[in-house]
Protein backbone atom coordinates (compact mmCIF):
# COMPACT_ATOMS: atom_id res chain seq x y z
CA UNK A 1 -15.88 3.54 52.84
CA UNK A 2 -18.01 0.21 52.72
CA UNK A 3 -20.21 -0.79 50.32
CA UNK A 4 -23.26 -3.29 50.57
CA UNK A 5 -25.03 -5.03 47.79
CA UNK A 6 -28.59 -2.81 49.38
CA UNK A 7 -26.23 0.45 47.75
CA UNK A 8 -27.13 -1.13 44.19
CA UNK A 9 -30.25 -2.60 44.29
CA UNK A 10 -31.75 -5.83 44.07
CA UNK A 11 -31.61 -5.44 39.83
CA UNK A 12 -28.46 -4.81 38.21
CA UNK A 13 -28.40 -2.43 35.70
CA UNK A 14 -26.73 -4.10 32.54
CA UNK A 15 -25.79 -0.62 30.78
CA UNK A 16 -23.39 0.71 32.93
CA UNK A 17 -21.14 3.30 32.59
CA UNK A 18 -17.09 2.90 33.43
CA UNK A 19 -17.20 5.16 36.49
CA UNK A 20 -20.56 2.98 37.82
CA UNK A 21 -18.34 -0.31 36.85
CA UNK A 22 -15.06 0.66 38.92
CA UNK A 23 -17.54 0.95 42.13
CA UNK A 24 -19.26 -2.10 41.51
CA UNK A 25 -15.45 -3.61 41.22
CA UNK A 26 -15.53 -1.82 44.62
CA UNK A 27 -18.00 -3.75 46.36
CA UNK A 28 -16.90 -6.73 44.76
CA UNK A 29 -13.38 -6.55 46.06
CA UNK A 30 -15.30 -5.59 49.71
CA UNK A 31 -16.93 -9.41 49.07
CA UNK A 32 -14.05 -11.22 47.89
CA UNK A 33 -12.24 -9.41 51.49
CA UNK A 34 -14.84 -10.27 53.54
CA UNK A 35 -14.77 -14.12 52.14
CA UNK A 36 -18.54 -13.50 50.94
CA UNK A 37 -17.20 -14.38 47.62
CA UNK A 38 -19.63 -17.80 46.99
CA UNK A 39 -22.33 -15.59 47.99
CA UNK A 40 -22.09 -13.18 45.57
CA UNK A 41 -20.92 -15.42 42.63
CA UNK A 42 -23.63 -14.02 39.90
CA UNK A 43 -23.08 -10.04 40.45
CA UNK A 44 -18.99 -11.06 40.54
CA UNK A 45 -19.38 -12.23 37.29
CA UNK A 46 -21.09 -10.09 35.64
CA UNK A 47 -18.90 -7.08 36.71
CA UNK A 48 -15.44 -9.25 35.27
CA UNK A 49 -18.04 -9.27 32.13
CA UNK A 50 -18.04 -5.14 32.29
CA UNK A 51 -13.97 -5.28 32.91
CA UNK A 52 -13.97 -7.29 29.73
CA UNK A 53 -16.04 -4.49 27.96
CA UNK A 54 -14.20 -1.74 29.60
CA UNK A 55 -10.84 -3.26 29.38
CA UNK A 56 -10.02 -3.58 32.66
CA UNK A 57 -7.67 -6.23 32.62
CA UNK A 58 -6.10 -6.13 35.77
CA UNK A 59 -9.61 -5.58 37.76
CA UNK A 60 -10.60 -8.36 36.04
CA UNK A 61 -8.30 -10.80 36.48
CA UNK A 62 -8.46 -10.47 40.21
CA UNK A 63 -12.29 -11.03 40.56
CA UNK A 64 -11.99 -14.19 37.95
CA UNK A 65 -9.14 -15.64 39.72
CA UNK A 66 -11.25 -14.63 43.01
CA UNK A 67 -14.33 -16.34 41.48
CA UNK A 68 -11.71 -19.71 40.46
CA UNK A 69 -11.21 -20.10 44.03
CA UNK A 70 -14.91 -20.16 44.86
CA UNK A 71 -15.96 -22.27 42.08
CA UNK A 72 -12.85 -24.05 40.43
CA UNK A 73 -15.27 -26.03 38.08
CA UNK A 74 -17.08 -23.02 36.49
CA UNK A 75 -16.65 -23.36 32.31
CA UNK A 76 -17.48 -19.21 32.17
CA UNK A 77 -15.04 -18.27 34.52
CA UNK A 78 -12.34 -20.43 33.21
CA UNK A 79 -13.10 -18.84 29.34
CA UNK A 80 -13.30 -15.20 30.93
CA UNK A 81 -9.95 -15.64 32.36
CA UNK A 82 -8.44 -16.59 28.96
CA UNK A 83 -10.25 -13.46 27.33
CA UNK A 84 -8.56 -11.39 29.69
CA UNK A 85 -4.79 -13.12 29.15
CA UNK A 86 -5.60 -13.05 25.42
CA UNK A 87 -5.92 -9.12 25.97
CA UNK A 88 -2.21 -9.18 28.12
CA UNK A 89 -1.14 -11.18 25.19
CA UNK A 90 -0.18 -13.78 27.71
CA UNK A 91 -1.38 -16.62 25.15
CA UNK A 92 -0.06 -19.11 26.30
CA UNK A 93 -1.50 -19.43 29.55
CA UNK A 94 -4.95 -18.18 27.85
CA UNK A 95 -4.53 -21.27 26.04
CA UNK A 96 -4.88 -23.41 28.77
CA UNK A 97 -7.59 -21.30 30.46
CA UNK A 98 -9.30 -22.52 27.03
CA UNK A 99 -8.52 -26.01 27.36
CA UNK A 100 -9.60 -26.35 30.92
CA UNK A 101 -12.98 -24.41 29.77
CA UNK A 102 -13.79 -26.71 27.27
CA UNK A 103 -13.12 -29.98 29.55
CA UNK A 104 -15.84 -28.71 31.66
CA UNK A 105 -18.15 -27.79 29.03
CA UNK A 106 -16.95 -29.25 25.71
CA UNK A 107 -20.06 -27.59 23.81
CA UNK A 108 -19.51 -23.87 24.15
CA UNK A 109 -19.27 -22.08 20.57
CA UNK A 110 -17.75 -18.64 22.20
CA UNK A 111 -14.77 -20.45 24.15
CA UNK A 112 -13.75 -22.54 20.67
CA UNK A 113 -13.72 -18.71 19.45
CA UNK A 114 -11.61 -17.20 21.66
CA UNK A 115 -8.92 -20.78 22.12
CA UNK A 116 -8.60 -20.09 18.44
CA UNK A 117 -7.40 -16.54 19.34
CA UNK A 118 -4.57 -17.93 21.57
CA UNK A 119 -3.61 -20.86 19.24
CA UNK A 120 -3.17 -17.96 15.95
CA UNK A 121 -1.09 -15.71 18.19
CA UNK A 122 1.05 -18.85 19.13
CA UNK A 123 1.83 -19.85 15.61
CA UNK A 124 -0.87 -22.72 15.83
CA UNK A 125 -2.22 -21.90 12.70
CA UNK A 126 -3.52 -25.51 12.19
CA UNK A 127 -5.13 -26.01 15.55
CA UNK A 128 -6.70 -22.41 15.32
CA UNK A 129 -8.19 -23.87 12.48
CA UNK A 130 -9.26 -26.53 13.73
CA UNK A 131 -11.23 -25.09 17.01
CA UNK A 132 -13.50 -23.25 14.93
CA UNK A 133 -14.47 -26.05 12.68
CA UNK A 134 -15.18 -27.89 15.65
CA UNK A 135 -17.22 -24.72 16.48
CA UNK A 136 -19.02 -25.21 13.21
CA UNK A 137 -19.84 -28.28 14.09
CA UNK A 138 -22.16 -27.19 17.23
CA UNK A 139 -23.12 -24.43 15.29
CA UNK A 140 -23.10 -24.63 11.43
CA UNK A 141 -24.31 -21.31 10.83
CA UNK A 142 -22.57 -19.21 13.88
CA UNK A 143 -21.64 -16.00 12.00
CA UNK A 144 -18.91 -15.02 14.76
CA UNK A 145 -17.14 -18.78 14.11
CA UNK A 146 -17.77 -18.64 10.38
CA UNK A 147 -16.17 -14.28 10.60
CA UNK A 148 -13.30 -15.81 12.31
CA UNK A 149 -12.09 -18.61 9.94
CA UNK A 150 -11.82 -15.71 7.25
CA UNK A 151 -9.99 -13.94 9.07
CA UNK A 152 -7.67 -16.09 10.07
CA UNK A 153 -6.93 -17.68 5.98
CA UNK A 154 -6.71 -13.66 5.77
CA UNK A 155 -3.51 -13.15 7.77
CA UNK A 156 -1.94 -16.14 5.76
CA UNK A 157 -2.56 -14.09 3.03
CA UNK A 158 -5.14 -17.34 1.79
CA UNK A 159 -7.71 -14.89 0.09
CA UNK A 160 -9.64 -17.53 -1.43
CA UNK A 161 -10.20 -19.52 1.31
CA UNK A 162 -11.30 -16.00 3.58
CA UNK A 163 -13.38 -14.59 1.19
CA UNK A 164 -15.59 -17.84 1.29
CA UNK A 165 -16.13 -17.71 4.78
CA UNK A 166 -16.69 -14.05 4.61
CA UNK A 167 -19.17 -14.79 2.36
CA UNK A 168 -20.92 -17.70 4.77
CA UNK A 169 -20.93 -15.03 7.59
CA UNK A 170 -22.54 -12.40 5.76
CA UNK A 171 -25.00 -14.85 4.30
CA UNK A 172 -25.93 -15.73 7.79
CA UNK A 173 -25.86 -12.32 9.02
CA UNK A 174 -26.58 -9.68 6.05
CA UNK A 175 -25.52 -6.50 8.16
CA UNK A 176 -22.10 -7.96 9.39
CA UNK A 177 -20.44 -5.12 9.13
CA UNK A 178 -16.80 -6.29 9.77
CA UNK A 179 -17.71 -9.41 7.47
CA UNK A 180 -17.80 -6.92 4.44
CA UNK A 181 -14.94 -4.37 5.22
CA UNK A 182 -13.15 -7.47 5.61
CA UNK A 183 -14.72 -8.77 2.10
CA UNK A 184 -13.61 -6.01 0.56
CA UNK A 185 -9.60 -6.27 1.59
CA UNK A 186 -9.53 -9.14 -0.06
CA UNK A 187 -10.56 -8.73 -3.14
CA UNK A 188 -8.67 -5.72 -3.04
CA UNK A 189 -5.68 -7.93 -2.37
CA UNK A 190 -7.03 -10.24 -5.22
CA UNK A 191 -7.01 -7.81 -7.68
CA UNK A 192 -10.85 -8.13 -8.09
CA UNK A 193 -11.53 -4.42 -7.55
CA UNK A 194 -15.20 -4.35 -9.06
CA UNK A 195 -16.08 -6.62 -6.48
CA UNK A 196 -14.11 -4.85 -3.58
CA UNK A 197 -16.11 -1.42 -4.40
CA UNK A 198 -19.42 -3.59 -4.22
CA UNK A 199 -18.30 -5.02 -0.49
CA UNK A 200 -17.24 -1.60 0.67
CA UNK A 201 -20.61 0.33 -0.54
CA UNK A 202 -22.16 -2.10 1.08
CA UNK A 203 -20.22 -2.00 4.42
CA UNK A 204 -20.65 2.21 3.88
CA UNK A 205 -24.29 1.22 3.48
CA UNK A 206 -24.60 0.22 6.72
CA UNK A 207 -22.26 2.67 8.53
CA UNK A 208 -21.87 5.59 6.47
CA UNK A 209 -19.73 7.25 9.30
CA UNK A 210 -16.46 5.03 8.73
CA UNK A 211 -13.82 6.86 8.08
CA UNK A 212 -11.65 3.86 7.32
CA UNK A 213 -14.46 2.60 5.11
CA UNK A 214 -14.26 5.59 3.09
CA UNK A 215 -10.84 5.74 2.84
CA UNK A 216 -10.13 2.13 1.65
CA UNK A 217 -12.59 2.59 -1.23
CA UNK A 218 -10.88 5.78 -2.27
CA UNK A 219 -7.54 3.41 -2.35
CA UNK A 220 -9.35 0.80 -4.90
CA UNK A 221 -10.94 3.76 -6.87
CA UNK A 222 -6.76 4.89 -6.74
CA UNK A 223 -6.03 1.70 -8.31
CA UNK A 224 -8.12 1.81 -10.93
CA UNK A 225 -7.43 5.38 -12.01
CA UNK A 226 -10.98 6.73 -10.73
CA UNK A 227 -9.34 10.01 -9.25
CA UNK A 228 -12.43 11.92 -9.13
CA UNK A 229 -14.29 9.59 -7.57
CA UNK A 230 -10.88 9.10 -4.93
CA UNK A 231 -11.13 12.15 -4.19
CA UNK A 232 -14.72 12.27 -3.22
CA UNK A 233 -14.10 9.30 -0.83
CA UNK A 234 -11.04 10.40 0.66
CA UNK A 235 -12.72 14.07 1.36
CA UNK A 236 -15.35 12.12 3.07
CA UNK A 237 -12.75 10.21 5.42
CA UNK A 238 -11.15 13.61 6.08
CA UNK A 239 -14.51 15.10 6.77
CA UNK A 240 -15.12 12.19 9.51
CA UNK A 241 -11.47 12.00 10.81
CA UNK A 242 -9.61 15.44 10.51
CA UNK A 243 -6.35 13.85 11.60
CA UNK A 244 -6.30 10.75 9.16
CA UNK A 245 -3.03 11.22 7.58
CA UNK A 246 -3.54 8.28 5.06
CA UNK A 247 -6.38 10.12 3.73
CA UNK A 248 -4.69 13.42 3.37
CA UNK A 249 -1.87 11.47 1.54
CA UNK A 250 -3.64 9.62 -0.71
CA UNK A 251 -5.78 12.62 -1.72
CA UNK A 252 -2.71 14.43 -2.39
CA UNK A 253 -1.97 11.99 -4.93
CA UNK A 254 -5.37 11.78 -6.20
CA UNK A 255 -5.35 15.70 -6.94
CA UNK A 256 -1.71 15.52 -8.19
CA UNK A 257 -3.30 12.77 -10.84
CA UNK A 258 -5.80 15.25 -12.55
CA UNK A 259 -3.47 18.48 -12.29
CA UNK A 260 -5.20 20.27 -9.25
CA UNK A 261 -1.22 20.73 -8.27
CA UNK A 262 -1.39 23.62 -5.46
CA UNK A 263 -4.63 21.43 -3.29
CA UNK A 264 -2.15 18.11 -3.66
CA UNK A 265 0.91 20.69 -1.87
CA UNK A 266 -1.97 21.54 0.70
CA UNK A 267 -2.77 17.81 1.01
CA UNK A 268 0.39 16.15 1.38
CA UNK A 269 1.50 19.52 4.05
CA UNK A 270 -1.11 18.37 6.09
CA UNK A 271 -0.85 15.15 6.09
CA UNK A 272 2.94 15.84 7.20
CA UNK A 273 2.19 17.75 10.15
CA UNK A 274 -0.14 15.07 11.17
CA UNK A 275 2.75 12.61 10.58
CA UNK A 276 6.04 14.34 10.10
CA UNK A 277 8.32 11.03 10.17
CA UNK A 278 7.08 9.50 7.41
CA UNK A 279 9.81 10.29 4.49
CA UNK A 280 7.20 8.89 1.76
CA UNK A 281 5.17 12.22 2.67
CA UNK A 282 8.16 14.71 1.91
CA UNK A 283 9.05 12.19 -1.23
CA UNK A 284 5.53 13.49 -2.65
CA UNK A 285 5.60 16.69 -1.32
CA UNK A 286 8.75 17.29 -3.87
CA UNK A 287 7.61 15.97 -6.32
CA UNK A 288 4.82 17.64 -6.26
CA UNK A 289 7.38 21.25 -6.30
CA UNK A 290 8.91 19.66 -9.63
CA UNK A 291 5.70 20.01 -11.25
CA UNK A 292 5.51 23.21 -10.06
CA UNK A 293 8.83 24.31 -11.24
CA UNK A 294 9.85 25.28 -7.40
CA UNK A 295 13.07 23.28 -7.81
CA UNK A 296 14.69 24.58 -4.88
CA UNK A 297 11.87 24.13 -2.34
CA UNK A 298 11.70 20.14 -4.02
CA UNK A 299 15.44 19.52 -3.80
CA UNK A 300 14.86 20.61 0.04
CA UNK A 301 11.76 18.62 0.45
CA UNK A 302 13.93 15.34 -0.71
CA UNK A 303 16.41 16.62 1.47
CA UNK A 304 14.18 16.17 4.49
CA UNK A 305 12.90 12.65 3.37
CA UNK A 306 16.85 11.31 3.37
CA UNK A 307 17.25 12.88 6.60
CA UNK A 308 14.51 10.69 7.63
CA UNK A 309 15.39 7.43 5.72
CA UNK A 310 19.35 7.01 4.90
CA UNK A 311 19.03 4.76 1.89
CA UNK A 312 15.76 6.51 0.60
CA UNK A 313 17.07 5.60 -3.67
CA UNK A 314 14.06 7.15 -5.08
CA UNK A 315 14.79 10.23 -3.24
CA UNK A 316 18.41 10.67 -4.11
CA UNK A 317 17.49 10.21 -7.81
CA UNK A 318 14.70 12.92 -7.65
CA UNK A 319 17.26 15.20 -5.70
CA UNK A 320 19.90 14.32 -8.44
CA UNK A 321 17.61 15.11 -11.33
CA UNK A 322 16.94 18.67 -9.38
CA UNK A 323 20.35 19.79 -9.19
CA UNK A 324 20.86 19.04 -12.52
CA UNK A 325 17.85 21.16 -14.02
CA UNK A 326 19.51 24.26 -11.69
CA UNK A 327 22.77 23.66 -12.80
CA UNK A 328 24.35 22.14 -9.66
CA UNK A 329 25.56 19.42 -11.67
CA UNK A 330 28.52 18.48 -9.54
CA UNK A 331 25.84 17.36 -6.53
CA UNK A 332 23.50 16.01 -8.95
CA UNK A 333 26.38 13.59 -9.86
CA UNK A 334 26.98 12.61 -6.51
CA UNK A 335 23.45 11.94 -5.62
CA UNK A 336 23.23 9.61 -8.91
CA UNK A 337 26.24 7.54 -7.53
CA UNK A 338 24.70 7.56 -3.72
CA UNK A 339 21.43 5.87 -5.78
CA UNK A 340 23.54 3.45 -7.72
CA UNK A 341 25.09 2.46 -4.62
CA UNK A 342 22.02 2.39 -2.01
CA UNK A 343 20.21 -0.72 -4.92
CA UNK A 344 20.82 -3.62 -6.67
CA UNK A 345 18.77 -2.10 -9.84
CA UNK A 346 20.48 0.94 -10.43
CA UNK A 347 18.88 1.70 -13.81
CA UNK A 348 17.92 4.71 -13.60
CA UNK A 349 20.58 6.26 -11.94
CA UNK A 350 23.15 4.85 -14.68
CA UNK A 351 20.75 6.70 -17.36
CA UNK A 352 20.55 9.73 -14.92
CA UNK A 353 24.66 9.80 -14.83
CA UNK A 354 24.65 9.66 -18.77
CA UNK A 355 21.68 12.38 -19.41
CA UNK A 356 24.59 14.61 -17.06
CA UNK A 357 27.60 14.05 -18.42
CA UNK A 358 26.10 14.54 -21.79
CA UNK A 359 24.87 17.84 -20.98
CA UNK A 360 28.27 18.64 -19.98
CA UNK A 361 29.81 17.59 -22.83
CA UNK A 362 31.64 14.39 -21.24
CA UNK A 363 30.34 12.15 -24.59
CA UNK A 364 32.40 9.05 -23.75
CA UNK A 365 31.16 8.97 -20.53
CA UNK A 366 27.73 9.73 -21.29
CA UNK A 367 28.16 5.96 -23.87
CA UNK A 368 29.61 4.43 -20.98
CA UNK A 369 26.96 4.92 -19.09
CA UNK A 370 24.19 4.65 -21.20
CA UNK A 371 25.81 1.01 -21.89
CA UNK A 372 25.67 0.70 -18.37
CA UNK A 373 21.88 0.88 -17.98
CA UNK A 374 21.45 -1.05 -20.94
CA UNK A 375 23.41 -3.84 -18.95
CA UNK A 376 20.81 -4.01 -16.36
CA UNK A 377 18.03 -3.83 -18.84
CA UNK A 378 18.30 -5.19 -22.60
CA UNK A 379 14.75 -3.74 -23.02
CA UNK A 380 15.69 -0.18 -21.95
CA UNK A 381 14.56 2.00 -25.29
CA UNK A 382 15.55 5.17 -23.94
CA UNK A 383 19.28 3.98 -23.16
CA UNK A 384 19.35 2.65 -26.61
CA UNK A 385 18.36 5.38 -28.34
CA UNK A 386 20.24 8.28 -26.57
CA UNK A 387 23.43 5.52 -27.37
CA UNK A 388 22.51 5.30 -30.86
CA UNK A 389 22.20 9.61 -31.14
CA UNK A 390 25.48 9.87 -29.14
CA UNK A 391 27.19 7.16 -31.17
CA UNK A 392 26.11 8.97 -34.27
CA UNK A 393 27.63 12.57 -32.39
CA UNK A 394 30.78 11.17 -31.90
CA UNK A 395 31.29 9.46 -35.35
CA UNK A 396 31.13 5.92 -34.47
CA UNK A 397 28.63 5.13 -36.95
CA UNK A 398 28.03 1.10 -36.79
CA UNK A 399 28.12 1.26 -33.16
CA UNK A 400 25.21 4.00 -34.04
CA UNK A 401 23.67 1.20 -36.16
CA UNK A 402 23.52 -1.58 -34.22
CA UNK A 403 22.24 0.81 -31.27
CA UNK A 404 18.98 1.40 -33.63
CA UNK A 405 18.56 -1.59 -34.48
CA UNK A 406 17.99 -2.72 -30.28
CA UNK A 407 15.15 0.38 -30.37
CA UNK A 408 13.79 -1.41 -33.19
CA UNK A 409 14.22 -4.93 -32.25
CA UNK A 410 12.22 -3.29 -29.09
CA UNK A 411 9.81 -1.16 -31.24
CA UNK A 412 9.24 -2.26 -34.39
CA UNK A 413 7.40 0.65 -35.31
CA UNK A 414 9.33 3.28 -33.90
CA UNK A 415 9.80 5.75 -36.96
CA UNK A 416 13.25 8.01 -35.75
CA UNK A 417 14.85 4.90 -35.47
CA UNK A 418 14.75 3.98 -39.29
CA UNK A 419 15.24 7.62 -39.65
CA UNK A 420 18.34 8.06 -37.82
CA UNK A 421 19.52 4.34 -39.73
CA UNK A 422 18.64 5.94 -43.25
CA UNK A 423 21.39 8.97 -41.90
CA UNK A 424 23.93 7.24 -40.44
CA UNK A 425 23.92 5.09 -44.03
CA UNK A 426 23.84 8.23 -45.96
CA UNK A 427 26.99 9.20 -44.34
CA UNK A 428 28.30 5.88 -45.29
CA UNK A 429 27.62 5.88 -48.44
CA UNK A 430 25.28 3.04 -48.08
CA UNK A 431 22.46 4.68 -50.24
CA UNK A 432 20.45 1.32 -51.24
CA UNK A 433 20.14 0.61 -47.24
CA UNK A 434 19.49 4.53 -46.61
CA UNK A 435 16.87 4.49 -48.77
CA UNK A 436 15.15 1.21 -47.29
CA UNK A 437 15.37 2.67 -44.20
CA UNK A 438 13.79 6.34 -44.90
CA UNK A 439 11.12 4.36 -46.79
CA UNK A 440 9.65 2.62 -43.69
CA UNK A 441 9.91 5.80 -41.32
CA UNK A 442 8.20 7.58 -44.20
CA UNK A 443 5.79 4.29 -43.45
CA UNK A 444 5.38 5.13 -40.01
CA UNK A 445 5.76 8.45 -39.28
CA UNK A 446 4.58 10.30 -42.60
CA UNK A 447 5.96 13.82 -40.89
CA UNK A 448 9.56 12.65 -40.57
CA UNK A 449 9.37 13.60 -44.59
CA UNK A 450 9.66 17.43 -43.09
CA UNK A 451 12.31 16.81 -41.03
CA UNK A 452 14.01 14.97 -44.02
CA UNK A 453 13.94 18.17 -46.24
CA UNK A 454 14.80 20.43 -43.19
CA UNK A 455 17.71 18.05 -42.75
CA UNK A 456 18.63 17.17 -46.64
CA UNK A 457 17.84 20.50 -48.50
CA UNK A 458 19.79 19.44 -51.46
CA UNK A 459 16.96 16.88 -51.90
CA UNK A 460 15.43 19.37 -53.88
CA UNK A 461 17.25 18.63 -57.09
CA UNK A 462 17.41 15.16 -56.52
CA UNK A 463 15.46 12.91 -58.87
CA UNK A 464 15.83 10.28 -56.59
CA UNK A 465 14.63 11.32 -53.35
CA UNK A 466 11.62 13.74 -55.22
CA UNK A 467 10.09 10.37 -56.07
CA UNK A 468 10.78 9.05 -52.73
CA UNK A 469 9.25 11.98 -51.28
CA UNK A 470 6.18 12.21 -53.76
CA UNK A 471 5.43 8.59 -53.03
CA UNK A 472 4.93 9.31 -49.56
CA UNK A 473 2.87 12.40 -49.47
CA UNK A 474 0.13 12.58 -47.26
């Protein structure tokens, strides 16, 4: 079938659509065959500036290259080529598409833009820099140049240096859309959350419809413990995006946080379907059992996210602690030694091992163990003071001692401590030191003096302690 320009009209319609562009590509391929390409230069390039719209790349490429060989000195044509290798990724070649652009028309704002493109992707962080300050130059106040040197100081992770060109954008531009979302990651990433809600309303305030915009303020409100208020924005993502599994993750969590347990099991279901190989998913989805007591259906769930990720730790010590509360103690032990092995901070899985063998009676290995974690972490007050209570079980009393005196040198104010000095001293005989020590849990913790009695009946006809006791009455 042939085409002539008379089939289109003597205007070209700037809006069309991508079935109306591939048969204008038509009759511009009919030109280029027919050698009427220098004839035709202005429609040519305006359909490779629809292929750039439409992304099609390959289209494109042949009418620019067509349109190099009919004018080699055009600036545009040179710059449109780049665009189009920047979208094959072929950079480096864009790159000098760029260059020979810009020797030909050394004032163009648009083609220092898109060089920088090419020069970031190439690991020429400096020179990327460097093209759109040279942009700035010809055009102080270009919001495009301005949005692109923040995000460029973005991907180096320079926050500082972004957010005050995000800032110059918006200022020239006050409904640059990206300029904010992109405002608001950063001072997300800078910790300055206040400021990170005010960017995203105000990116939400001009497209209200962003799922993504939704969603990332319902992370920040995450951060700072806002849950109802996550919620809300997450719901509003899902609402616009049905099949956003971030949202129905994170709103999992978010329900999980103020106790709505069964809609964070609906939530983090469907956001497995919609992404079934993510293990962190299934990770959630048992914990989420545990609170529900549905041990069984969690120790499966944690079962599925190893299956999916080898040397998931977290999820062999959840596992571990699930066997354990049903009794399967043997594979509980074996998942704590899998964790200990799988990192370098096995903490938790020492103190895990301990908590089992002392429930089945294995006391010395339950110490060594607890010693263990306390190894890793001279600050760990729960190692310490299980040690101290099994110490005291077993009889070795100074070990017991020097165990509570770690929880206090940790806590200072930690009242059972004194309290379970001021016993193991009774049993010593150490009365004067007992005595000290039941007087400053007494201090702390005025109802230990309950559990003293409970413990010390024969207090009762004891002048000794019936002072002690009256002196610290509530």
């Amino acid at each position: 079938m042939s085409f002539s320009e008379d089939y289109l009209g003597d205007n070209y319609d700037s809006n069309y659509d991508e079935e109306e562009v591939k048969l204008k590509i038509k009759i511009c391929r009919e030109h280029i065959d027919n050698d009427h390409t220098f004839a035709h230069l202005d429609f040519i390039e305006e359909i490779i500036q629809h292929c750039l719209e439409y992304d099609l790349i390959e289209d494109g490429l042949y009418l620019t290259n067509a349109l190099l060989k009919a004018v080699p000195y055009n600036s545009d044509a040179w710059q449109f080529k780049g665009i189009l290798l920047n979208n094959t990724f072929n950079f480096e070649e864009a790159y000098h598409c760029f260059d020979k652009s810009l020797s030909l028309n050394p004032n163009d704002v648009e083609t220092y833009i898109n060089k920088s493109i090419a020069e970031d992707n190439l690991g020429m962080f400096e020179d990327a820099v460097e093209s759109l300050k040279r942009a700035l130059v010809i055009e102080p106040h270009n919001e495009e140049t301005l949005f692109s040197l923040g995000v460029i100081y973005q991907k180096k992770e320079r926050y500082t240096e972004a957010i005050e060109y995000f800032n110059k954008a918006i200022a020239a531009d006050q409904e640059y859309l990206e300029a904010w979302y992109e405002l608001g990651f950063c001072f997300e990433n800078t910790d300055q959350l206040d400021k990170a809600l005010i960017a995203y309303d105000k990116y939400l305030e001009y497209d209200p419809n962003s799922f993504t915009g939704w969603y990332n303020k319902g992370i920040v409100h995450l951060r700072i413990e806002e849950f109802e208020k996550a919620i809300n924005c997450f719901e509003l993502s899902i609402a616009l995006k049905d099949d956003f599994s971030s949202s129905w993750f994170n709103v999992g969590y978010a329900y999980s946080r103020v106790a709505r347990t069964n809609d964070a099991l609906k939530s983090y279901k469907k956001a497995f379907d919609l992404d079934p190989f993510d293990e962190t998913i299934l990770f959630n989805m048992g914990q989420t059992y545990e609170e529900l007591g549905s041990y069984f259906h969690a120790i499966r769930s944690y079962s599925e996210s190893i299956k999916l990720d080898p040397e998931y730790y977290e999820a062999y010590l959840a596992r571990g602690y699930c066997y354990d509360l049903v009794g399967k103690y043997q594979l509980a032990l074996k998942d704590f030694n899998k964790a200990i092995s799988l990192t370098g901070n096995p903490e938790d899985a020492w103190f895990a091992i301990a908590d089992l063998e002392y429930s089945l009676g294995n006391l010395q290995e339950s110490i060594n163990n607890y010693l263990k974690a306390t190894e890793i972490n001279r600050d760990n007050f729960n190692a310490w003071y299980k040690l101290a209570e099994t110490y005291t079980e077993v009889g070795l009393w100074l070990e017991g001692i020097k165990s509570y005196d770690e929880c206090i040198r940790i806590n200072s104010l930690h009242a059972n401590s004194f309290y379970g000095k001021a016993k193991i001293n009774f049993l010593l005989g150490h009365t004067q030191e007992a005595i000290d020590n039941l007087k400053l849990a007494f201090e702390l913790d005025p109802s230990i003096r309950n559990e003293f009695t409970r413990d010390y009946p024969e207090v009762k006809t004891s002048k000794l302690f019936i002072k002690l006791l009256d002196e610290n009455k509530q």
